[in-house]
Structure formats: C-alpha cells, structure tokens
C-alpha atoms as a PDB file:
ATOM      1  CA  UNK A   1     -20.003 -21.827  24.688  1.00  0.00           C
ATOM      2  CA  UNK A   2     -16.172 -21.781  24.075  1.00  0.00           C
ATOM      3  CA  UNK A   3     -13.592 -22.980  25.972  1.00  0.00           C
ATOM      4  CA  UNK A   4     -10.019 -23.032  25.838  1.00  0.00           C
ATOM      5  CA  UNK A   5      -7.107 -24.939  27.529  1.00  0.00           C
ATOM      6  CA  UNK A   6      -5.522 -21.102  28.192  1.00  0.00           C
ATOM      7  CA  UNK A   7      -6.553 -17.731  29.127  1.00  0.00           C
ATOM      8  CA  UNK A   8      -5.958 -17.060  25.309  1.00  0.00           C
ATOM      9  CA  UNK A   9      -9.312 -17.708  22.969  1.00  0.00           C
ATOM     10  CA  UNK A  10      -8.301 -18.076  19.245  1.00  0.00           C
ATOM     11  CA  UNK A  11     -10.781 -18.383  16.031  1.00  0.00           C
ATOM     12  CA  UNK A  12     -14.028 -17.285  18.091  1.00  0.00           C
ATOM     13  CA  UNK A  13     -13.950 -14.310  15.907  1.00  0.00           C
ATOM     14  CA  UNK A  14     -12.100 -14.038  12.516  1.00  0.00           C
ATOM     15  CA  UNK A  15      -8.464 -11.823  13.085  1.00  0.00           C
ATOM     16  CA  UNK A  16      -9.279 -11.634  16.668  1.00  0.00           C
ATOM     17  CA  UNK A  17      -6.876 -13.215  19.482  1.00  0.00           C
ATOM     18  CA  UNK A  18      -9.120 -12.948  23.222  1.00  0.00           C
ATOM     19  CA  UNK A  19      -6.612 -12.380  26.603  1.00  0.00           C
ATOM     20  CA  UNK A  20      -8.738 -13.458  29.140  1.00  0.00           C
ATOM     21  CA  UNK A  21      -7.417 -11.416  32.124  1.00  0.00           C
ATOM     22  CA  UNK A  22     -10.068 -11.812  34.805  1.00  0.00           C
ATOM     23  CA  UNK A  23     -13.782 -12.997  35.284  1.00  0.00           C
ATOM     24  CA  UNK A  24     -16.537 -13.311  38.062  1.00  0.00           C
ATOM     25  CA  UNK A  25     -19.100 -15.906  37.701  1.00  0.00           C
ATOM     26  CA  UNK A  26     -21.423 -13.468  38.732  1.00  0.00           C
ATOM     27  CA  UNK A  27     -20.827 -10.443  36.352  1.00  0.00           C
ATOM     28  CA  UNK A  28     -21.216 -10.781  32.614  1.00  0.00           C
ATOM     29  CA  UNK A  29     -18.363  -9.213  30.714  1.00  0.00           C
ATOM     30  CA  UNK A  30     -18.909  -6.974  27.601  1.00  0.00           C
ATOM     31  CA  UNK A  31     -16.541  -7.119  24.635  1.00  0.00           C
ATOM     32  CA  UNK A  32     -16.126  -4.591  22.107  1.00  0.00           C
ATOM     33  CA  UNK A  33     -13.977  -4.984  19.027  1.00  0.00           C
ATOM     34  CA  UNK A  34     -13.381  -2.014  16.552  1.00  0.00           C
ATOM     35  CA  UNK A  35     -11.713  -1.448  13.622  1.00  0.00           C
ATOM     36  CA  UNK A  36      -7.664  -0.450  14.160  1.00  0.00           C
ATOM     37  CA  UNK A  37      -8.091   2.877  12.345  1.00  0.00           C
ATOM     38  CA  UNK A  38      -4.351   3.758  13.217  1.00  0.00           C
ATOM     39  CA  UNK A  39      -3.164   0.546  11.745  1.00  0.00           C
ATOM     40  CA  UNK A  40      -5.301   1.209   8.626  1.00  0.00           C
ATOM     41  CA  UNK A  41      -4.411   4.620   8.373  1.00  0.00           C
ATOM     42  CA  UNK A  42      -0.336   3.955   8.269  1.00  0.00           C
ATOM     43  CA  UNK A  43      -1.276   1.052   6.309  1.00  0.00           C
ATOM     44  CA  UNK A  44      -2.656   3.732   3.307  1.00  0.00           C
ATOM     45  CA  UNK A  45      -0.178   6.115   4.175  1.00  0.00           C
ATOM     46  CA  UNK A  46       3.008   3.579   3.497  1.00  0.00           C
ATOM     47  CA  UNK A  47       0.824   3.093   0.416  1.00  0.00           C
ATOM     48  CA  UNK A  48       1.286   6.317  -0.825  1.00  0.00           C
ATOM     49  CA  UNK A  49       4.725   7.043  -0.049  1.00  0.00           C
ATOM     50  CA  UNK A  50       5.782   3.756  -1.950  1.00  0.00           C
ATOM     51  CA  UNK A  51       3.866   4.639  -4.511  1.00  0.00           C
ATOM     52  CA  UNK A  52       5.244   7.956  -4.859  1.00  0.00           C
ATOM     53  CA  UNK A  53       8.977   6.732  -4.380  1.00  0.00           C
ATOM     54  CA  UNK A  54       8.016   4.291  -7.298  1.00  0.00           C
ATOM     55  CA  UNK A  55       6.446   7.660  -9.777  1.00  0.00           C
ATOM     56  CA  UNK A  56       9.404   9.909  -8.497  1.00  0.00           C
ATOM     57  CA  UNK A  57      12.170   7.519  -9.744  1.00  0.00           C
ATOM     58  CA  UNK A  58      10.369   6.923 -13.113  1.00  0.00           C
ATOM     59  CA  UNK A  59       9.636  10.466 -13.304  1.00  0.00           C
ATOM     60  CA  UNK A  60      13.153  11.475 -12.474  1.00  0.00           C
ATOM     61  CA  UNK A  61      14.706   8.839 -14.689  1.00  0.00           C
ATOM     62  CA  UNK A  62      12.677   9.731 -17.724  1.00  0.00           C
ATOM     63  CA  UNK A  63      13.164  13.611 -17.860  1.00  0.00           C
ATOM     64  CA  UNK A  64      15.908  16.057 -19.916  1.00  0.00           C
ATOM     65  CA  UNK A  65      17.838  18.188 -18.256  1.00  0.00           C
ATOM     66  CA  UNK A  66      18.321  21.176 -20.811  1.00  0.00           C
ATOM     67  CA  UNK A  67      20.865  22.377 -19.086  1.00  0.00           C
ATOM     68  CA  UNK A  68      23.238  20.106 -18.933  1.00  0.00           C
ATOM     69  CA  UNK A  69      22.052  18.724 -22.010  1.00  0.00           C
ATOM     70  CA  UNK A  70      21.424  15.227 -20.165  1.00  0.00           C
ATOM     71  CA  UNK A  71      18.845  12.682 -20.575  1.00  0.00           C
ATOM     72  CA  UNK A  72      17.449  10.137 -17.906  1.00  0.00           C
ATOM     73  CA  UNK A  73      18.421   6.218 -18.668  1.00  0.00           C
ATOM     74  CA  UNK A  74      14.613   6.099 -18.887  1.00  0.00           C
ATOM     75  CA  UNK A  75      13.603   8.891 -21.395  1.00  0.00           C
ATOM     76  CA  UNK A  76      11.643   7.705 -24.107  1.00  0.00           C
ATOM     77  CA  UNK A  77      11.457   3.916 -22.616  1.00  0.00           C
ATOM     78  CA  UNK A  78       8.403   2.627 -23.536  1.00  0.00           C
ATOM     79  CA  UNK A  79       8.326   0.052 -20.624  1.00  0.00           C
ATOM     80  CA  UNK A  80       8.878   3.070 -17.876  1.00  0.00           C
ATOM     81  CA  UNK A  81       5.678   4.852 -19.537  1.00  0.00           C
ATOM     82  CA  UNK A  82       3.563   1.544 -19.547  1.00  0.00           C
ATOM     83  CA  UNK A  83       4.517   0.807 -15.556  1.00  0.00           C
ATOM     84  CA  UNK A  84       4.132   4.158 -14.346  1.00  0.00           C
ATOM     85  CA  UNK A  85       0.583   4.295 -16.435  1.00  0.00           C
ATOM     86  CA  UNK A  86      -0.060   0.529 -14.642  1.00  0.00           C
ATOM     87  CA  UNK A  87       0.734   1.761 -11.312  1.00  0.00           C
ATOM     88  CA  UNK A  88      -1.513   4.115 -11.876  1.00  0.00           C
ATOM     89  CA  UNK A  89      -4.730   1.697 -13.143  1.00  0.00           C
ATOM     90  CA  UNK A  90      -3.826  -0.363  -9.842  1.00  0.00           C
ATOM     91  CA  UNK A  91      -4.826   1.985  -7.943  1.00  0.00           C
ATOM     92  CA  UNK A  92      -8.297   1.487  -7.802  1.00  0.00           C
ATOM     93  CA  UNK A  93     -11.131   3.618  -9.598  1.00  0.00           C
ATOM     94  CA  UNK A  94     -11.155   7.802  -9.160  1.00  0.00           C
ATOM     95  CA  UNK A  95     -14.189   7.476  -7.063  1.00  0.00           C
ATOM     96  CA  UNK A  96     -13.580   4.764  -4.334  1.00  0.00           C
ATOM     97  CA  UNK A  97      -9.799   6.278  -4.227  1.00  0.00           C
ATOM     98  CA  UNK A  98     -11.581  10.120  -4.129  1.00  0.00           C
ATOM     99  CA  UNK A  99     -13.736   9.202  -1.072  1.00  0.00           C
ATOM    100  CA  UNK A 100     -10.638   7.206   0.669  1.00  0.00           C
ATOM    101  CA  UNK A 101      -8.537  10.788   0.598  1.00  0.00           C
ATOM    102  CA  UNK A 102      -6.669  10.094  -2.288  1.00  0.00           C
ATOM    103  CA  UNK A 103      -5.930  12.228  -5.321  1.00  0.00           C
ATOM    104  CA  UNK A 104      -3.418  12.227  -8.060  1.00  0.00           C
ATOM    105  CA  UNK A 105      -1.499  15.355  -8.358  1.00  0.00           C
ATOM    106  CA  UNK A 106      -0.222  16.829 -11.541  1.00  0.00           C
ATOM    107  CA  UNK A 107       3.149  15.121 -11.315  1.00  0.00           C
ATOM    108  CA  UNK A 108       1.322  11.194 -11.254  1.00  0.00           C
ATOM    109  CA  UNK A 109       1.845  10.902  -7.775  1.00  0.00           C
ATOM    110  CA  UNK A 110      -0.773  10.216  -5.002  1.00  0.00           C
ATOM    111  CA  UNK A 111      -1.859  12.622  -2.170  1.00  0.00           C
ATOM    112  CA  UNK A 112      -3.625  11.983   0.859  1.00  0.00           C
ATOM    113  CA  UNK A 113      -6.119  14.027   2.918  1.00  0.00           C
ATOM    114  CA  UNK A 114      -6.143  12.086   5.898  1.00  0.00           C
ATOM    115  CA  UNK A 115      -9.122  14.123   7.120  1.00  0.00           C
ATOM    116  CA  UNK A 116     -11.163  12.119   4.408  1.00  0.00           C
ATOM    117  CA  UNK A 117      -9.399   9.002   5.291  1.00  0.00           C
ATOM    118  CA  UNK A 118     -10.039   9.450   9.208  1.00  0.00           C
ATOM    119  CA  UNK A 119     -13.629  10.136   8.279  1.00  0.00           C
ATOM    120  CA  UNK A 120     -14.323   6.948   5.955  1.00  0.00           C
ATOM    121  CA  UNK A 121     -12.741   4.326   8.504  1.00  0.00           C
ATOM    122  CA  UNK A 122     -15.205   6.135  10.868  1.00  0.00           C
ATOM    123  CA  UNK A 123     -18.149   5.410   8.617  1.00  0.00           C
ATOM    124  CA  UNK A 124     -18.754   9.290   8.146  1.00  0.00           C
ATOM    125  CA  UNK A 125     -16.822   9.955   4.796  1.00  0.00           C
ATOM    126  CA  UNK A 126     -19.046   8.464   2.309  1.00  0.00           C
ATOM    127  CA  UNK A 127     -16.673   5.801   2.217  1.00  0.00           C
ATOM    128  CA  UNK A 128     -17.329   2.851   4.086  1.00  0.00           C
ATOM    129  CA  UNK A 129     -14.601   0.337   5.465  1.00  0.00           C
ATOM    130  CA  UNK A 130     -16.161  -2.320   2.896  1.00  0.00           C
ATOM    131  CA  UNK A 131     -15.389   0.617   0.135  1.00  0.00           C
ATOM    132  CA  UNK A 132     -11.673   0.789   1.088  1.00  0.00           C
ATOM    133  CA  UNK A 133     -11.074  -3.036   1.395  1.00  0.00           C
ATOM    134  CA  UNK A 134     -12.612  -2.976  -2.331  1.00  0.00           C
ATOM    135  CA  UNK A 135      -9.859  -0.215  -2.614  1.00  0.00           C
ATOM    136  CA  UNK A 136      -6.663  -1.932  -1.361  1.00  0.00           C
ATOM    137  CA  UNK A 137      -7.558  -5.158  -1.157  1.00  0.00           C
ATOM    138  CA  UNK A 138      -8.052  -8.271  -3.682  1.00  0.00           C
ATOM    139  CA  UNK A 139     -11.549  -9.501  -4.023  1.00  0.00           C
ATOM    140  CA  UNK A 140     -13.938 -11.225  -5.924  1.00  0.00           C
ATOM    141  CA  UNK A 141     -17.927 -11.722  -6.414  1.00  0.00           C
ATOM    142  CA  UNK A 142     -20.409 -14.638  -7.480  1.00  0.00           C
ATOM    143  CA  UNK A 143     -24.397 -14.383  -8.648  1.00  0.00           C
ATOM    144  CA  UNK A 144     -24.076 -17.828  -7.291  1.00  0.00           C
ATOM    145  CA  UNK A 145     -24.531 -18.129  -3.256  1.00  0.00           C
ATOM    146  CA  UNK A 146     -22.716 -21.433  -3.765  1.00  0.00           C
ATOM    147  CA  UNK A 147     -19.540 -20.063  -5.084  1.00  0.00           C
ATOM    148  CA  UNK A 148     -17.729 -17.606  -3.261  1.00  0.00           C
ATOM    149  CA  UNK A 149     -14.374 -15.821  -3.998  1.00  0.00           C
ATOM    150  CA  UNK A 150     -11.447 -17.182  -1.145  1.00  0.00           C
ATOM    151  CA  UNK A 151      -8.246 -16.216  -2.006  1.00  0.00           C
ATOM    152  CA  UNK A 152      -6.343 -14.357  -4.751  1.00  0.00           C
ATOM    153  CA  UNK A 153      -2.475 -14.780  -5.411  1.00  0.00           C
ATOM    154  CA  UNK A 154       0.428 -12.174  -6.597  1.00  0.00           C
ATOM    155  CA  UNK A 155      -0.465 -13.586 -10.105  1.00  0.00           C
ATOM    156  CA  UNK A 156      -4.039 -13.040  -9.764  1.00  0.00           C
ATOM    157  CA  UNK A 157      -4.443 -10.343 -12.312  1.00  0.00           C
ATOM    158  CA  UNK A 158      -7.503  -7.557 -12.886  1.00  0.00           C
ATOM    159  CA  UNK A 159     -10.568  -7.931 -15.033  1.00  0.00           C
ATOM    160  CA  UNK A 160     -10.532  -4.895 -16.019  1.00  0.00           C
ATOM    161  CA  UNK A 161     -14.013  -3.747 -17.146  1.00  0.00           C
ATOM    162  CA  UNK A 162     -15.453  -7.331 -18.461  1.00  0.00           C
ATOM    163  CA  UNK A 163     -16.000  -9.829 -15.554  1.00  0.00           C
ATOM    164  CA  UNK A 164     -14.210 -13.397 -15.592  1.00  0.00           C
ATOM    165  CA  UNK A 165     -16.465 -15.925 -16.849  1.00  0.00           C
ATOM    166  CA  UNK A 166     -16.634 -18.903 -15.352  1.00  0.00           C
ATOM    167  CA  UNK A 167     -18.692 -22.286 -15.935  1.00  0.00           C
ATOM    168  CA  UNK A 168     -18.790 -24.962 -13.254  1.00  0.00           C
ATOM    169  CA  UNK A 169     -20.097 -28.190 -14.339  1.00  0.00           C
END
C-alpha cells in the first residue's frame, strides 16, 4: 500500500513519477512502464555526433594541406594523437559498441545503424538494454553480495583490463 498527500506518487518505482488521473474503487488499474527507446535513441545519437565533432576538429587540425603548403596547429602534437586515441578507448569494447549499431569508420569517427540500435533497446538485437547501460554508462561489480558499486564521479577513471582491488577490513 502507498499513499500520497497528491495525485502525484514519487519513489514507488526507481526514475518513475505516477499522475494519478482517475480511479474506481471497483476496477483495478493496470500500469505498464517501458523503456523510453526515443529518449535512448537521441541520447546515442547526440553521442555520436559529439563524438564526431570532437575526431573532425582533431582530424582537421592535425592534417597538411599540400597545396597550400599549410599545416594544422595540431600536426604532429603528440597530445591531439593521445586524446583522439582516448576518445576512442572510451568508447566501450568493439563488441558491446558492434551490437549497439556502432562502428568506427576509416576516418576515427563513429557511425550508427539505428536499425541495430532500435533492435537492441527492443531486446531483439543481441544487445540487451543491460548491454548498452554497460556501454554508455559508469558501473561497477563486487564477488561480494555485501558490497555493491553506487556511484562513480567525472574523476572516476577505467580499469582497463586488470580489475581494482580492493580490501575491506
């Protein structure tokens, strides 16, 4: 049993805000939440196109034009290479990012086949919803059912392929 001082029901269910409209005693009412697909799907692709505005600077600040005998500000800056290849390694491994829709193209920037996208959110891809939150968003994992991963800052940084060892005493 819940109740609320308004028509509005807040915390019942985690992210979800209830607007109770209308009710009859006598009639039970069915609720139904789903995934926002749409919101998800912008979401990934604002993802990409930042990501891509990011590669396409770097790209076009690093390159010499022959013609005009001109080189980028960024050609042959060490730093430019190393962000552009960390962009990259943020982006998740080939296979979770493969069954989400996304690819890297030639060039080092992403693109999206929002037919595999549509289909993972919808459970049918492969890819579940679980695999694209691993994907996009910042998680962690304990042997221990004690210990549990809660939140992660902007300076919470990757593993990378050896786990973070810690030892609670």
């Amino acid at each position: 049993t819940v109740n609320s001082a308004t028509n509005q029901v807040n915390g019942l269910i985690p992210g979800v805000s209830l607007n109770l409209l209308k009710a009859d005693a006598g009639k039970p009412v069915a609720l139904t939440v789903t995934n926002d697909t749409e919101g998800v799907t912008k979401a990934v692709q604002d993802f990409v196109e930042s990501f891509n505005a990011a590669v396409g600077y770097i790209n076009s600040q690093s390159k010499f034009d022959a013609e005009t005998q001109t080189a980028g500000v960024l050609l042959g800056n060490p730093d430019a290479a190393n962000l552009k290849n960390d962009l990259a390694a943020a982006s998740g491994s080939a296979n979770r990012m493969s069954s989400a829709g996304l690819s890297f193209k030639d060039d080092g920037t992403l693109a999206l086949d929002a037919a595999k996208l549509s289909a993972a959110l919808g459970g049918t891809g492969g890819a579940t919803v679980a695999d694209l939150k691993k994907l996009f968003a910042l998680s962690g994992t304990s042997d221990n059912p004690g210990v549990g991963f809660v939140a992660g800052l902007d300076k919470t940084k990757p593993t990378g392929t050896a786990p973070y060892q810690v030892n609670i005493t």
